[in-house]
N, C-alpha and C. Protein backbone atom coordinates (compact mmCIF):
# COMPACT_ATOMS: atom_id res chain seq x y z
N UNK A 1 -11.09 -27.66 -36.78
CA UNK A 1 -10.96 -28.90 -36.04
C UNK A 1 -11.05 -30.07 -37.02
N UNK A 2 -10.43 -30.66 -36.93
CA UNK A 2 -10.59 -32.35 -37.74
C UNK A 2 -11.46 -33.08 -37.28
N UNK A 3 -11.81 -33.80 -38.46
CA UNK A 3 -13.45 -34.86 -38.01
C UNK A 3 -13.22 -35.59 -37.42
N UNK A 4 -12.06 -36.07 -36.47
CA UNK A 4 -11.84 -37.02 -35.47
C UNK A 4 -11.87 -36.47 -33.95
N UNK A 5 -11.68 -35.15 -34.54
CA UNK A 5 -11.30 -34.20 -32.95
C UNK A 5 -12.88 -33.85 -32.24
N UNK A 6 -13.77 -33.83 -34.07
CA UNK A 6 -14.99 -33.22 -33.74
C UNK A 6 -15.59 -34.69 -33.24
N UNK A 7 -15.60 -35.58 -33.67
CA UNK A 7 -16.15 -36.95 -33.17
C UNK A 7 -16.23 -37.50 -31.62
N UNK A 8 -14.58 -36.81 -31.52
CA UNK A 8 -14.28 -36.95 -30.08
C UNK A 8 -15.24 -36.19 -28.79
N UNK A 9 -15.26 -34.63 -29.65
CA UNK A 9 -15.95 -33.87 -28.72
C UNK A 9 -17.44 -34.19 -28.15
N UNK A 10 -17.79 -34.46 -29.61
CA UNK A 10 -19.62 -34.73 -29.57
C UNK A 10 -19.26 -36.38 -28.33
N UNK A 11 -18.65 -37.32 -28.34
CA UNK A 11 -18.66 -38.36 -27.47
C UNK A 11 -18.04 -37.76 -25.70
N UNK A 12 -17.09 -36.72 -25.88
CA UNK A 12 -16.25 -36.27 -24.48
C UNK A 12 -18.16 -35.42 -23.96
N UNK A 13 -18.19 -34.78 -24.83
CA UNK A 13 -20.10 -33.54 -24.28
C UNK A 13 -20.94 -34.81 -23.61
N UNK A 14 -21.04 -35.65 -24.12
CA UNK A 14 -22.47 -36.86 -24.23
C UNK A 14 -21.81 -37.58 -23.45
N UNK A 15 -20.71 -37.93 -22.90
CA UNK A 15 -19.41 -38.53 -21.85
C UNK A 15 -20.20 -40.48 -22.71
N UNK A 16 -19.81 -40.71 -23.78
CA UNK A 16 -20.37 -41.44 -24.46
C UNK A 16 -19.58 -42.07 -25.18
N UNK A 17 -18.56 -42.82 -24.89
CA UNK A 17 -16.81 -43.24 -25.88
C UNK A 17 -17.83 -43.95 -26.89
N UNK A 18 -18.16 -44.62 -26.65
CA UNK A 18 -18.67 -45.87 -27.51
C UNK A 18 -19.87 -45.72 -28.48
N UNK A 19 -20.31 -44.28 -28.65
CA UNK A 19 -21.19 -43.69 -29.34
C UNK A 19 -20.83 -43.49 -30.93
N UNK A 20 -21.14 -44.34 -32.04
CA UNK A 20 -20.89 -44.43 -33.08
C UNK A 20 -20.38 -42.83 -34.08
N UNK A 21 -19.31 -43.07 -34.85
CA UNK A 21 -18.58 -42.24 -35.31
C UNK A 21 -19.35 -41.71 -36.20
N UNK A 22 -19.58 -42.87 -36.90
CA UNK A 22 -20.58 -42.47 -38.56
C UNK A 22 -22.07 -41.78 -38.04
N UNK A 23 -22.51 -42.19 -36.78
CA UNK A 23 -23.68 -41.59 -36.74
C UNK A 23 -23.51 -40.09 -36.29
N UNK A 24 -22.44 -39.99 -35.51
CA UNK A 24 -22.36 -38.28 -35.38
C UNK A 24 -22.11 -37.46 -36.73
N UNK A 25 -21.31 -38.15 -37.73
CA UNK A 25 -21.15 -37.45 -38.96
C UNK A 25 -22.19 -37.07 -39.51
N UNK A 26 -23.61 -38.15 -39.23
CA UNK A 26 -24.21 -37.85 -40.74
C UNK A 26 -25.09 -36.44 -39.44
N UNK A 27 -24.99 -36.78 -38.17
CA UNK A 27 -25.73 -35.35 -37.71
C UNK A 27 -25.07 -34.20 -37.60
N UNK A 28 -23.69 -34.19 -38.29
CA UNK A 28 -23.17 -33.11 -38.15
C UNK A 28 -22.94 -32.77 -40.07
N UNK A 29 -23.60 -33.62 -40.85
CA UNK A 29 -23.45 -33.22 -41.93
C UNK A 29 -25.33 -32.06 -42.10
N UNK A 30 -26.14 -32.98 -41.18
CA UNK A 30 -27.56 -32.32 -41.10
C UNK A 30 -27.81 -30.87 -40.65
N UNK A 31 -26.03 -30.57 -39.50
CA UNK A 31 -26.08 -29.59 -39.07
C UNK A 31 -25.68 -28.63 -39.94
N UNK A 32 -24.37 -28.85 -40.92
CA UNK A 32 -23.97 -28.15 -42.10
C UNK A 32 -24.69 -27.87 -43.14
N UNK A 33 -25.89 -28.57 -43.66
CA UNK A 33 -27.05 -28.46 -43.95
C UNK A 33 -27.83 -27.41 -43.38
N UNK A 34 -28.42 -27.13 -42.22
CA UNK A 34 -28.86 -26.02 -41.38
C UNK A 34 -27.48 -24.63 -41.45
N UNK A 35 -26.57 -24.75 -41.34
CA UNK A 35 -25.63 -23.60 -41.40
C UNK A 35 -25.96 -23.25 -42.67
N UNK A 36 -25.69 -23.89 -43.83
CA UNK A 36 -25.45 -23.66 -44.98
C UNK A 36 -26.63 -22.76 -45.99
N UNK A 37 -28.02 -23.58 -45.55
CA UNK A 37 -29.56 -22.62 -46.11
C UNK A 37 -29.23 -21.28 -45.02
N UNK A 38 -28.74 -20.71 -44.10
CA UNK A 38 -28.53 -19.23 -43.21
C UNK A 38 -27.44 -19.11 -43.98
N UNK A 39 -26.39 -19.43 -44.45
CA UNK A 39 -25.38 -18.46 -44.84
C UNK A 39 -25.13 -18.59 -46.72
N UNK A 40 -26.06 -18.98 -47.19
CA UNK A 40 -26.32 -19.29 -48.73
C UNK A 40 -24.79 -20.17 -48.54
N UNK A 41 -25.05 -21.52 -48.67
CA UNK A 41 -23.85 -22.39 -49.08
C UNK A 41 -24.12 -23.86 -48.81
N UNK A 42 -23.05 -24.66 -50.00
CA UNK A 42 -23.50 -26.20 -50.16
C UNK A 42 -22.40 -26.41 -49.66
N UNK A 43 -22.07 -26.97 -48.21
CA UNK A 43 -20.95 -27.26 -47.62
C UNK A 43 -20.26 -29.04 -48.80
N UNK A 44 -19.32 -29.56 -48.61
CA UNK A 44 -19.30 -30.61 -48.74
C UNK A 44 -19.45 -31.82 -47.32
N UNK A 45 -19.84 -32.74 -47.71
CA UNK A 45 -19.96 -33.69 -46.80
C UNK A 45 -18.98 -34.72 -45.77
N UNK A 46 -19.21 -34.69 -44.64
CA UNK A 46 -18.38 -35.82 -44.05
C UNK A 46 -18.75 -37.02 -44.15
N UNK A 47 -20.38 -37.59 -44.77
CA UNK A 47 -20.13 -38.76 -45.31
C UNK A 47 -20.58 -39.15 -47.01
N UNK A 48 -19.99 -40.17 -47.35
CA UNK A 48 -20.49 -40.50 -48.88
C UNK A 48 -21.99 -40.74 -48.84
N UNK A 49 -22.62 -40.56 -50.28
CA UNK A 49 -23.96 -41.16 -50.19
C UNK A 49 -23.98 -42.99 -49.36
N UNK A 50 -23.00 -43.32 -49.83
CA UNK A 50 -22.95 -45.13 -49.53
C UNK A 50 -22.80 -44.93 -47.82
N UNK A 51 -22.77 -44.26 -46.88
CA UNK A 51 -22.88 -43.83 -45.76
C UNK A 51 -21.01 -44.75 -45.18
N UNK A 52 -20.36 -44.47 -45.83
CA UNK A 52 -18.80 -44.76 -45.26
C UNK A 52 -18.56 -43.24 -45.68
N UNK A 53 -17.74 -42.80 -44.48
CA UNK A 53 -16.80 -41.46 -44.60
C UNK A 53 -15.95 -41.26 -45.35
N UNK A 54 -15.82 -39.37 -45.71
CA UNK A 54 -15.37 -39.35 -46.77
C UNK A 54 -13.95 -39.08 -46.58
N UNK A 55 -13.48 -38.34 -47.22
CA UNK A 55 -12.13 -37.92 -47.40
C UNK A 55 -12.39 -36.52 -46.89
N UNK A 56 -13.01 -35.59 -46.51
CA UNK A 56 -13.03 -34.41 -45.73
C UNK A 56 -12.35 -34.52 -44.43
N UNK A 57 -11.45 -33.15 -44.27
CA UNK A 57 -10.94 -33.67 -42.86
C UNK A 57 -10.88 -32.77 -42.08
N UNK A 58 -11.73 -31.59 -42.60
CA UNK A 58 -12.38 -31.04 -41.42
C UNK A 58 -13.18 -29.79 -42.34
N UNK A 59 -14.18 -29.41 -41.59
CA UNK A 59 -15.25 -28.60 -42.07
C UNK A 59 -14.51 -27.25 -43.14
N UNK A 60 -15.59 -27.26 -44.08
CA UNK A 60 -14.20 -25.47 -44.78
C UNK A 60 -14.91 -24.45 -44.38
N UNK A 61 -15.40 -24.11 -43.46
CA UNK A 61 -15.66 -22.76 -42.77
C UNK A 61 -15.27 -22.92 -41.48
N UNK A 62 -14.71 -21.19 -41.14
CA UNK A 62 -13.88 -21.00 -39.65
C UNK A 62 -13.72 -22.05 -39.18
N UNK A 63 -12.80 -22.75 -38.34
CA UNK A 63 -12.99 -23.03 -37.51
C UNK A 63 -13.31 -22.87 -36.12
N UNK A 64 -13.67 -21.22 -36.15
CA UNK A 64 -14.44 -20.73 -34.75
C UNK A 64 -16.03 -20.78 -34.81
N UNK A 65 -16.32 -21.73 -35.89
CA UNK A 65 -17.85 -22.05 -35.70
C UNK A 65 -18.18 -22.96 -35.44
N UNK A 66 -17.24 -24.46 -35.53
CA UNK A 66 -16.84 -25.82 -36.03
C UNK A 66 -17.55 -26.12 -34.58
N UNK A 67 -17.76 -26.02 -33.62
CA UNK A 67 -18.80 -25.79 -32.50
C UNK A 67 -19.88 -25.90 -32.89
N UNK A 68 -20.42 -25.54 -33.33
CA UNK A 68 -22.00 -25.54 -34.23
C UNK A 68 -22.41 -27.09 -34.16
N UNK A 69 -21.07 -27.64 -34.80
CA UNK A 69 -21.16 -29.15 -35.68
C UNK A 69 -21.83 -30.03 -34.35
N UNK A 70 -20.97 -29.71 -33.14
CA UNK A 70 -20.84 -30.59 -31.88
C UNK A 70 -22.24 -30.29 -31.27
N UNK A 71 -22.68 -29.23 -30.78
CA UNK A 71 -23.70 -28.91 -30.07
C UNK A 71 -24.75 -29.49 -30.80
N UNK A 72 -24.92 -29.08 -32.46
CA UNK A 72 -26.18 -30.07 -33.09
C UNK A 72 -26.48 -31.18 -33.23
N UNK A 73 -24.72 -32.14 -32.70
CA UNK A 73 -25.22 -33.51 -32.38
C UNK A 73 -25.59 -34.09 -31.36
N UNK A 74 -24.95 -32.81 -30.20
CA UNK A 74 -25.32 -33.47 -29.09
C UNK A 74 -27.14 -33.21 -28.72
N UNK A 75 -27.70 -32.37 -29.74
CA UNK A 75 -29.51 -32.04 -29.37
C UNK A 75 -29.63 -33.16 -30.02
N UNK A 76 -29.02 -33.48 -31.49
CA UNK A 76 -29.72 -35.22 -31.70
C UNK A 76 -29.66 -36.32 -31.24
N UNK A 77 -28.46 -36.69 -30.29
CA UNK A 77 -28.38 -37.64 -29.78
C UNK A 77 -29.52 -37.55 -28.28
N UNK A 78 -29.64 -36.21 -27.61
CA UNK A 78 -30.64 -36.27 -26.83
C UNK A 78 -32.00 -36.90 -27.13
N UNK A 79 -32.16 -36.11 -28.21
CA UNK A 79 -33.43 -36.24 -28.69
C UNK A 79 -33.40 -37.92 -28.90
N UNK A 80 -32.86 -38.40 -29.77
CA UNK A 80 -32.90 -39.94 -29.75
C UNK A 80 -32.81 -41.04 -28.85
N UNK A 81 -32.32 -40.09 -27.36
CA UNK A 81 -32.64 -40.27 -25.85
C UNK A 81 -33.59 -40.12 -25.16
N UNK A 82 -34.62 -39.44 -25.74
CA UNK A 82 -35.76 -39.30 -25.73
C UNK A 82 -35.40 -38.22 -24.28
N UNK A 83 -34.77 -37.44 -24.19
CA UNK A 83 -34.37 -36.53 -23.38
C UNK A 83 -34.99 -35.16 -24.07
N UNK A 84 -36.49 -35.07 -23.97
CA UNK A 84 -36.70 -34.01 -25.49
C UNK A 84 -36.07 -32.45 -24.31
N UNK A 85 -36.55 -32.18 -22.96
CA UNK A 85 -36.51 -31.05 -22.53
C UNK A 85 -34.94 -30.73 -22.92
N UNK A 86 -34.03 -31.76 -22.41
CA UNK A 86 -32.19 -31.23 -22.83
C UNK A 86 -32.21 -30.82 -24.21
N UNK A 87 -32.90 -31.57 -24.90
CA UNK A 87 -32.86 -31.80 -26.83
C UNK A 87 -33.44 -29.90 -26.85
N UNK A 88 -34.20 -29.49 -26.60
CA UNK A 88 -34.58 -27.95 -27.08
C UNK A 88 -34.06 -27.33 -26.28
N UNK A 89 -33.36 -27.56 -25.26
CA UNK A 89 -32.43 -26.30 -24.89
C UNK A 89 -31.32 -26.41 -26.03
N UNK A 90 -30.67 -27.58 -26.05
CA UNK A 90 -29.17 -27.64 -27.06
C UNK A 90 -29.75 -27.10 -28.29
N UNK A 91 -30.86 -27.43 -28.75
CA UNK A 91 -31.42 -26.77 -29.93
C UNK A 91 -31.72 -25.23 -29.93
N UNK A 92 -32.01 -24.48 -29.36
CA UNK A 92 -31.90 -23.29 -28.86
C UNK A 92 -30.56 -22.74 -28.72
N UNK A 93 -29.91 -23.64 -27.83
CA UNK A 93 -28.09 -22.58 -28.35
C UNK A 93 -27.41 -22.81 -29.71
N UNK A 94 -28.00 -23.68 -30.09
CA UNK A 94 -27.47 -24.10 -31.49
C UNK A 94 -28.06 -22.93 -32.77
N UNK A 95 -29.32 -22.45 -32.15
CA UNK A 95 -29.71 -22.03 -33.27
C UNK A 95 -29.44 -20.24 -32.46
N UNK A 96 -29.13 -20.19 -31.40
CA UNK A 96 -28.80 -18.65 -30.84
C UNK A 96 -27.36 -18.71 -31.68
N UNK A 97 -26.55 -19.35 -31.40
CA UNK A 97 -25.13 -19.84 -32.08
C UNK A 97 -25.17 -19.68 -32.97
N UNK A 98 -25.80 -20.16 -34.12
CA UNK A 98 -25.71 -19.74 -35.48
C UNK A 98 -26.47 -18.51 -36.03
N UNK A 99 -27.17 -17.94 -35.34
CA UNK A 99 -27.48 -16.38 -35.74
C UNK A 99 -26.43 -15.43 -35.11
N UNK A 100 -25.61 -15.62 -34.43
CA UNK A 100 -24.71 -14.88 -33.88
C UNK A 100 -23.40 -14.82 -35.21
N UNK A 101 -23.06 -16.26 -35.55
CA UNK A 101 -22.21 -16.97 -36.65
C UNK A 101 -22.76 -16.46 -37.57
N UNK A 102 -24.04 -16.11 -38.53
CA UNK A 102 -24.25 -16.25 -39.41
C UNK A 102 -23.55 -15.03 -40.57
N UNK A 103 -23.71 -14.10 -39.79
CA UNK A 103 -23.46 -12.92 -40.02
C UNK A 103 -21.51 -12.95 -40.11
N UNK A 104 -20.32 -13.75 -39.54
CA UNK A 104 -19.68 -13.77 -39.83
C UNK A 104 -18.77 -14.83 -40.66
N UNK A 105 -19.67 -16.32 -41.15
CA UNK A 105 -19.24 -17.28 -41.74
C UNK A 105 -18.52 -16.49 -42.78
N UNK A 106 -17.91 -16.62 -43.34
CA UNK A 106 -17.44 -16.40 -44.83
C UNK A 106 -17.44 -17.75 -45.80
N UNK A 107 -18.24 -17.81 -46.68
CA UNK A 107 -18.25 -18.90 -47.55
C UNK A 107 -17.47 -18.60 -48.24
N UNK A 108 -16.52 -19.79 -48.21
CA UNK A 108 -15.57 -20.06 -49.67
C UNK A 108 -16.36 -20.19 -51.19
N UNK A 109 -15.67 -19.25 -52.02
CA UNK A 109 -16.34 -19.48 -53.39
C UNK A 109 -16.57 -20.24 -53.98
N UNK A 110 -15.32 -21.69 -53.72
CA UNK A 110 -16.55 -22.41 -54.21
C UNK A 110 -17.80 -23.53 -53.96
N UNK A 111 -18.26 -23.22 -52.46
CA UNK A 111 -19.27 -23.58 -51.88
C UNK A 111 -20.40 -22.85 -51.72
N UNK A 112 -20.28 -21.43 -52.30
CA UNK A 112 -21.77 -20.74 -52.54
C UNK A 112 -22.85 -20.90 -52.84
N UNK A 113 -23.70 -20.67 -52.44
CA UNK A 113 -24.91 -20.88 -52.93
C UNK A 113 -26.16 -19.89 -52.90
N UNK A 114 -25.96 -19.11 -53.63
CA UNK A 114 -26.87 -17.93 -53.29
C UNK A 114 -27.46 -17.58 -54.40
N UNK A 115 -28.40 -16.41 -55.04
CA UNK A 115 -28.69 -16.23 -55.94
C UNK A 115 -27.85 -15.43 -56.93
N UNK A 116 -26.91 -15.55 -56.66
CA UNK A 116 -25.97 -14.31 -57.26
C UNK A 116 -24.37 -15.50 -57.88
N UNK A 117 -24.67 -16.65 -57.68
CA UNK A 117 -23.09 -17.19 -57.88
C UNK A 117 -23.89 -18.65 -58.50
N UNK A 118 -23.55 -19.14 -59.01
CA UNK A 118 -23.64 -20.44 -59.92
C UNK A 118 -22.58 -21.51 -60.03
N UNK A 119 -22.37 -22.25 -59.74
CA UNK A 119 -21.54 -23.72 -59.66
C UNK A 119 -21.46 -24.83 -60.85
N UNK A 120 -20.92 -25.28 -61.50
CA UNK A 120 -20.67 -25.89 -62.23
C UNK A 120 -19.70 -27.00 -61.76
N UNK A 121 -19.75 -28.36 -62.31
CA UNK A 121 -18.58 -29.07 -62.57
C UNK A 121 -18.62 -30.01 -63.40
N UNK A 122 -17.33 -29.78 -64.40
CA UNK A 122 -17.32 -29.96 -65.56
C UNK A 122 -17.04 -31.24 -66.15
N UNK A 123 -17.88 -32.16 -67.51
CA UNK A 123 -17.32 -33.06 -67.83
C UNK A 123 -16.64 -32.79 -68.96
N UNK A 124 -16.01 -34.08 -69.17
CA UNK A 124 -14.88 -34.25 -70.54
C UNK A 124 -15.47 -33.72 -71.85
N UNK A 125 -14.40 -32.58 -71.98
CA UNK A 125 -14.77 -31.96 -73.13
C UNK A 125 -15.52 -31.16 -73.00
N UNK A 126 -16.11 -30.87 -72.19
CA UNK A 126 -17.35 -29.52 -72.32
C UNK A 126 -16.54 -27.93 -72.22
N UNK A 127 -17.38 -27.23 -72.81
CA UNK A 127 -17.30 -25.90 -73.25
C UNK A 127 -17.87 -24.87 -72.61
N UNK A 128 -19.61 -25.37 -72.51
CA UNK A 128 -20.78 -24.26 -72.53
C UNK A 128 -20.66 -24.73 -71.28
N UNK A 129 -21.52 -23.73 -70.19
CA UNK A 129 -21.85 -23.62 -68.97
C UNK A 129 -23.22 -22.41 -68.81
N UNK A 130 -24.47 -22.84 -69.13
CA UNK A 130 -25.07 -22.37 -69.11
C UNK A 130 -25.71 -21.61 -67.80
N UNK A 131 -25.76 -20.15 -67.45
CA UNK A 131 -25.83 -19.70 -66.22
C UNK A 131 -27.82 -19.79 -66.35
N UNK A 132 -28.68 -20.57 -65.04
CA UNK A 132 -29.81 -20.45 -65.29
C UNK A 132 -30.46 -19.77 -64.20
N UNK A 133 -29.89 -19.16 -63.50
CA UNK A 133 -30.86 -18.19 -62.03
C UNK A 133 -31.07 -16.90 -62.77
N UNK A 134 -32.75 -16.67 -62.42
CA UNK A 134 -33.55 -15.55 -62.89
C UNK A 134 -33.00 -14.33 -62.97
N UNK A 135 -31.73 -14.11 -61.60
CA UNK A 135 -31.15 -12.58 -61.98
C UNK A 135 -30.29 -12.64 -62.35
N UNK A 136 -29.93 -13.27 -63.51
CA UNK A 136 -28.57 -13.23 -64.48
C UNK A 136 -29.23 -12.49 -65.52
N UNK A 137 -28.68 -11.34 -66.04
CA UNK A 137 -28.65 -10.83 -67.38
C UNK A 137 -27.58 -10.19 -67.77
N UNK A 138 -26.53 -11.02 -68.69
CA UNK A 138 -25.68 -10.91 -69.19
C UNK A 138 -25.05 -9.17 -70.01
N UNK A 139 -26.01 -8.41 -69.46
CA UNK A 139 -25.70 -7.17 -70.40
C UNK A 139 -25.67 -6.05 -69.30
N UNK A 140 -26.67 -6.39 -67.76
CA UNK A 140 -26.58 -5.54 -66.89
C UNK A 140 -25.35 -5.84 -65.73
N UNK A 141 -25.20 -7.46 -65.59
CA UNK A 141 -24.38 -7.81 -64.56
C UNK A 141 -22.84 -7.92 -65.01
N UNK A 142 -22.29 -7.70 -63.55
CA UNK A 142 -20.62 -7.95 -63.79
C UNK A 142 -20.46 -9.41 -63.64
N UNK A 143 -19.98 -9.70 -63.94
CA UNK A 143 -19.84 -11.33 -64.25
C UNK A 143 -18.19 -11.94 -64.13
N UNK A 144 -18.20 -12.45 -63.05
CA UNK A 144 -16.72 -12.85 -62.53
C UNK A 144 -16.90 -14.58 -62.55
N UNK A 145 -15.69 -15.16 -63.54
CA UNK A 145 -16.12 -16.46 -63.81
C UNK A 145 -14.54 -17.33 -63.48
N UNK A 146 -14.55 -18.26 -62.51
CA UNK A 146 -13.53 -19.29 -61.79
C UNK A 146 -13.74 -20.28 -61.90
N UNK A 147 -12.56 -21.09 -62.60
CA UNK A 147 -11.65 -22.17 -63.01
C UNK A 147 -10.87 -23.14 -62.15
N UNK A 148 -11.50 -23.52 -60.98
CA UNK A 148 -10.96 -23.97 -59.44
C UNK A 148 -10.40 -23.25 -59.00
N UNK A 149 -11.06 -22.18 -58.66
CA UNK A 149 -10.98 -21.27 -58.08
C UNK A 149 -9.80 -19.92 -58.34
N UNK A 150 -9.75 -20.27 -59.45
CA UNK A 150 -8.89 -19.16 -60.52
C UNK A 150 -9.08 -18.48 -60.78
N UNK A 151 -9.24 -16.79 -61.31
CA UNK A 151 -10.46 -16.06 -61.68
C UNK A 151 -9.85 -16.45 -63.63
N UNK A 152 -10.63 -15.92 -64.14
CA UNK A 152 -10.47 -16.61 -65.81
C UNK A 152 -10.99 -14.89 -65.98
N UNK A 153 -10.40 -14.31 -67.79
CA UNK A 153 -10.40 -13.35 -68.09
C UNK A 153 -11.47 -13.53 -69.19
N UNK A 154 -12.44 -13.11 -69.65
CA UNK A 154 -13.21 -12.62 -70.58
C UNK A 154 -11.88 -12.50 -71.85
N UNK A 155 -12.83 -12.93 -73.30
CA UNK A 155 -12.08 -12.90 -74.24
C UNK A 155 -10.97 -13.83 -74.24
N UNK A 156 -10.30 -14.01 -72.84
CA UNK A 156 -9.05 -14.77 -73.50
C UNK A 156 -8.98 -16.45 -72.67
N UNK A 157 -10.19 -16.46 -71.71
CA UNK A 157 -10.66 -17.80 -71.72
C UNK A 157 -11.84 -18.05 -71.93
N UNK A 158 -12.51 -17.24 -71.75
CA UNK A 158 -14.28 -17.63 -72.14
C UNK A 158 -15.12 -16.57 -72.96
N UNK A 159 -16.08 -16.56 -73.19
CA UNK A 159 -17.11 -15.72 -73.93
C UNK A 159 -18.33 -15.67 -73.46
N UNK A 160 -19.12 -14.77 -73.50
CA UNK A 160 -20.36 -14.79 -72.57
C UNK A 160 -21.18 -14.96 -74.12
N UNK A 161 -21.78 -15.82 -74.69
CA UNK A 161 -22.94 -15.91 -75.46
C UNK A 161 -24.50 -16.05 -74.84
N UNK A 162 -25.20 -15.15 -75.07
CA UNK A 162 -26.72 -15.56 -74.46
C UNK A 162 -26.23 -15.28 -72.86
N UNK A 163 -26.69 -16.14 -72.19
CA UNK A 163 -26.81 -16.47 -70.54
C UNK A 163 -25.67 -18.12 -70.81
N UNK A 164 -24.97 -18.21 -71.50
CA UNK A 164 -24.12 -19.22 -71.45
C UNK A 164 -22.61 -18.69 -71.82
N UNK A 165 -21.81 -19.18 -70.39
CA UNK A 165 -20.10 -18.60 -70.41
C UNK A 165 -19.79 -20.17 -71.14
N UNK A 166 -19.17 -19.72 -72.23
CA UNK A 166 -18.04 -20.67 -73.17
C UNK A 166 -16.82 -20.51 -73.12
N UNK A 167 -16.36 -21.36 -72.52
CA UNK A 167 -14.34 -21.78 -72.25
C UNK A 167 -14.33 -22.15 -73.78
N UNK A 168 -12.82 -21.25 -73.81
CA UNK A 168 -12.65 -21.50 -75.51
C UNK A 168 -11.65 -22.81 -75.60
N UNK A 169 -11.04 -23.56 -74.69
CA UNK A 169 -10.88 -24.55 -74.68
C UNK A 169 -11.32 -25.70 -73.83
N UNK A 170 -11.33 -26.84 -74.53
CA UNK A 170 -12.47 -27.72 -73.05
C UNK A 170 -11.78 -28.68 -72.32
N UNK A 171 -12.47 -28.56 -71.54
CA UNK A 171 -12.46 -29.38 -69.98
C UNK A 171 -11.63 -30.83 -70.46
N UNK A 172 -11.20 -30.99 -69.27
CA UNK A 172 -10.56 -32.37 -69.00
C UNK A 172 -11.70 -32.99 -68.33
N UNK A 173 -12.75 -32.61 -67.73
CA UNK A 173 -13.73 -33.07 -66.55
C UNK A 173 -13.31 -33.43 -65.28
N UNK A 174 -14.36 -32.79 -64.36
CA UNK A 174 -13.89 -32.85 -63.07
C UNK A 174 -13.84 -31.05 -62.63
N UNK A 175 -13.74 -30.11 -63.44
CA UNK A 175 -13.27 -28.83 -63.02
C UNK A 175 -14.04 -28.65 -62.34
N UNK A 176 -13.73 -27.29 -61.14
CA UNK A 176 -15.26 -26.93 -60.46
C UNK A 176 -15.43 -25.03 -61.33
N UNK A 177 -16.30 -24.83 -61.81
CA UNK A 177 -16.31 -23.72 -62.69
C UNK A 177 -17.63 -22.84 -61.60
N UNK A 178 -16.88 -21.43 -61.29
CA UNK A 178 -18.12 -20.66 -60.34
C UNK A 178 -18.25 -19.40 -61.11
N UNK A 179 -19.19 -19.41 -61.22
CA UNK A 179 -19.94 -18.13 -61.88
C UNK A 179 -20.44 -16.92 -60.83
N UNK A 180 -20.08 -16.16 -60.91
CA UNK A 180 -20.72 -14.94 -59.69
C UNK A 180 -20.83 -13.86 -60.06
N UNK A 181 -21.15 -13.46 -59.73
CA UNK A 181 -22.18 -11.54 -60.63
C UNK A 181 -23.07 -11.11 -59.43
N UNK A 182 -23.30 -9.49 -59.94
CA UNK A 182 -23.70 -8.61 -58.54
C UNK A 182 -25.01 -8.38 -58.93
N UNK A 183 -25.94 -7.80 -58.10
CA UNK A 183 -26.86 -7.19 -58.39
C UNK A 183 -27.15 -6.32 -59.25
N UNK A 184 -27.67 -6.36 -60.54
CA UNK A 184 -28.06 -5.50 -61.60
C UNK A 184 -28.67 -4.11 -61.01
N UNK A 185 -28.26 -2.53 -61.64
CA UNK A 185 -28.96 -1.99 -60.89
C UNK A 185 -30.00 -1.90 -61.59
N UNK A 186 -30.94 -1.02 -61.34
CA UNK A 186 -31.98 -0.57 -61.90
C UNK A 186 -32.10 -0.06 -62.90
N UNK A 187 -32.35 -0.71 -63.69
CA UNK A 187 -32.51 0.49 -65.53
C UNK A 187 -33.87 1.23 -65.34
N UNK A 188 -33.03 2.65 -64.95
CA UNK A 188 -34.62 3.49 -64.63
C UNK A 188 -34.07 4.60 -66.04
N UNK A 189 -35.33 5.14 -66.53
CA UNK A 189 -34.99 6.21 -67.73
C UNK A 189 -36.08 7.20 -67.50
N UNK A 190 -35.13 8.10 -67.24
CA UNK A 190 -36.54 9.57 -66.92
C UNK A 190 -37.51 10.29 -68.07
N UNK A 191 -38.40 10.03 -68.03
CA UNK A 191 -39.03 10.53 -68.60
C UNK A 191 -38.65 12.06 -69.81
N UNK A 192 -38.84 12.05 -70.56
CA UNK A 192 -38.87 13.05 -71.33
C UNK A 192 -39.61 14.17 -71.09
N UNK A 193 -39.51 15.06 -70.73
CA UNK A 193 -40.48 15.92 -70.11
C UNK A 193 -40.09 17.25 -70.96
N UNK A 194 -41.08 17.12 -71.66
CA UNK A 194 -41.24 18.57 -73.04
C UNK A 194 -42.04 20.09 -72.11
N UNK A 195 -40.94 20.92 -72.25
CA UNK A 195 -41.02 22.29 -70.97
C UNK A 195 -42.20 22.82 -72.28
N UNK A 196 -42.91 22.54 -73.25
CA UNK A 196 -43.88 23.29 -74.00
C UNK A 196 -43.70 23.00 -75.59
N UNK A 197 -44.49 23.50 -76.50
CA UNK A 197 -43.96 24.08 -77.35
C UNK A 197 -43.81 24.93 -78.11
């Protein structure tokens, strides 16, 4: 849905025309916020820090969840109605809603956010991209590394030195660079077990 369609809805639910645009955004950016810590992901925003809207023009996950956005504004606008009993029911389907959702969002790669994927974006001239989450170890993990969303080949664009992937040529700035790797398994080593001697 587009952020005008979703604007519309949250005002058609609340039967509320005249109910400010920017204020449903920033509660439907609070709600993408709440989706995003359940499905490991840093959505981008529908408004700028300077609180004027952005250039997003409509949410980047399903749009069979894009519902989520509407229902969580309409519990805040209750609530700011001081309507608290309506405010925790809508809050209650909102949050039955997104455990139902959670399990099928698919985050785009490069809005992840989990312990397993790393984000970068790059300035002018840079090279190194140092990976710093605790379960990175460069010798146990597979390590899949994207160039706006490109996959990039080991050896013939980057190098894994240390816990830092190096592009052998650098950035223009601005790139979005995602780092992602699996769960290391277990380095288990069996014992030596001497039958006598």
């Amino acid at each position: 849905m587009q952020v005008q369609a979703l604007i519309k809805a949250v005002q058609d639910r609340l039967q509320e025309s005249a109910l400010d645009g920017l204020l449903i955004l920033d509660w439907m950016d609070e709600a993408q916020n709440r989706i995003g810590l359940r499905v490991g992901a840093i959505f981008p925003k529908f408004l700028n820090p300077d609180g004027t809207q952005s250039t997003l023009a409509e949410p980047v996950f399903d749009n069979r969840y894009h519902e989520l956005l509407v229902i969580y504004a309409c519990a805040r606008y209750r609530e700011s109605d001081e309507a608290m009993n309506e405010a925790q029911y809508i809050d209650n389907l909102f949050e039955n809603r997104l455990n139902e959702a959670a399990v099928y969002i698919q985050v785009p790669l490069t809005y992840r956010d989990d312990p397993f994927t790393q984000q970068f974006t790059a300035v002018l001239a840079q090279t190194d991209f140092p990976i710093t989450k605790p379960n990175f170890f460069p010798q146990f993990n597979y390590l899949q590394v994207y160039l706006n969303g490109s996959i990039k080949q080991r050896f013939v664009d980057y190098r894994i030195i240390g816990n830092t992937v190096s592009f052998l040529n650098p950035m223009a700035g601005g790139e979005q660079i995602t780092c992602t790797w699996q769960e290391a398994e277990p380095y288990n080593v069996k014992p030596n077990t001497w039958g006598g001697w």
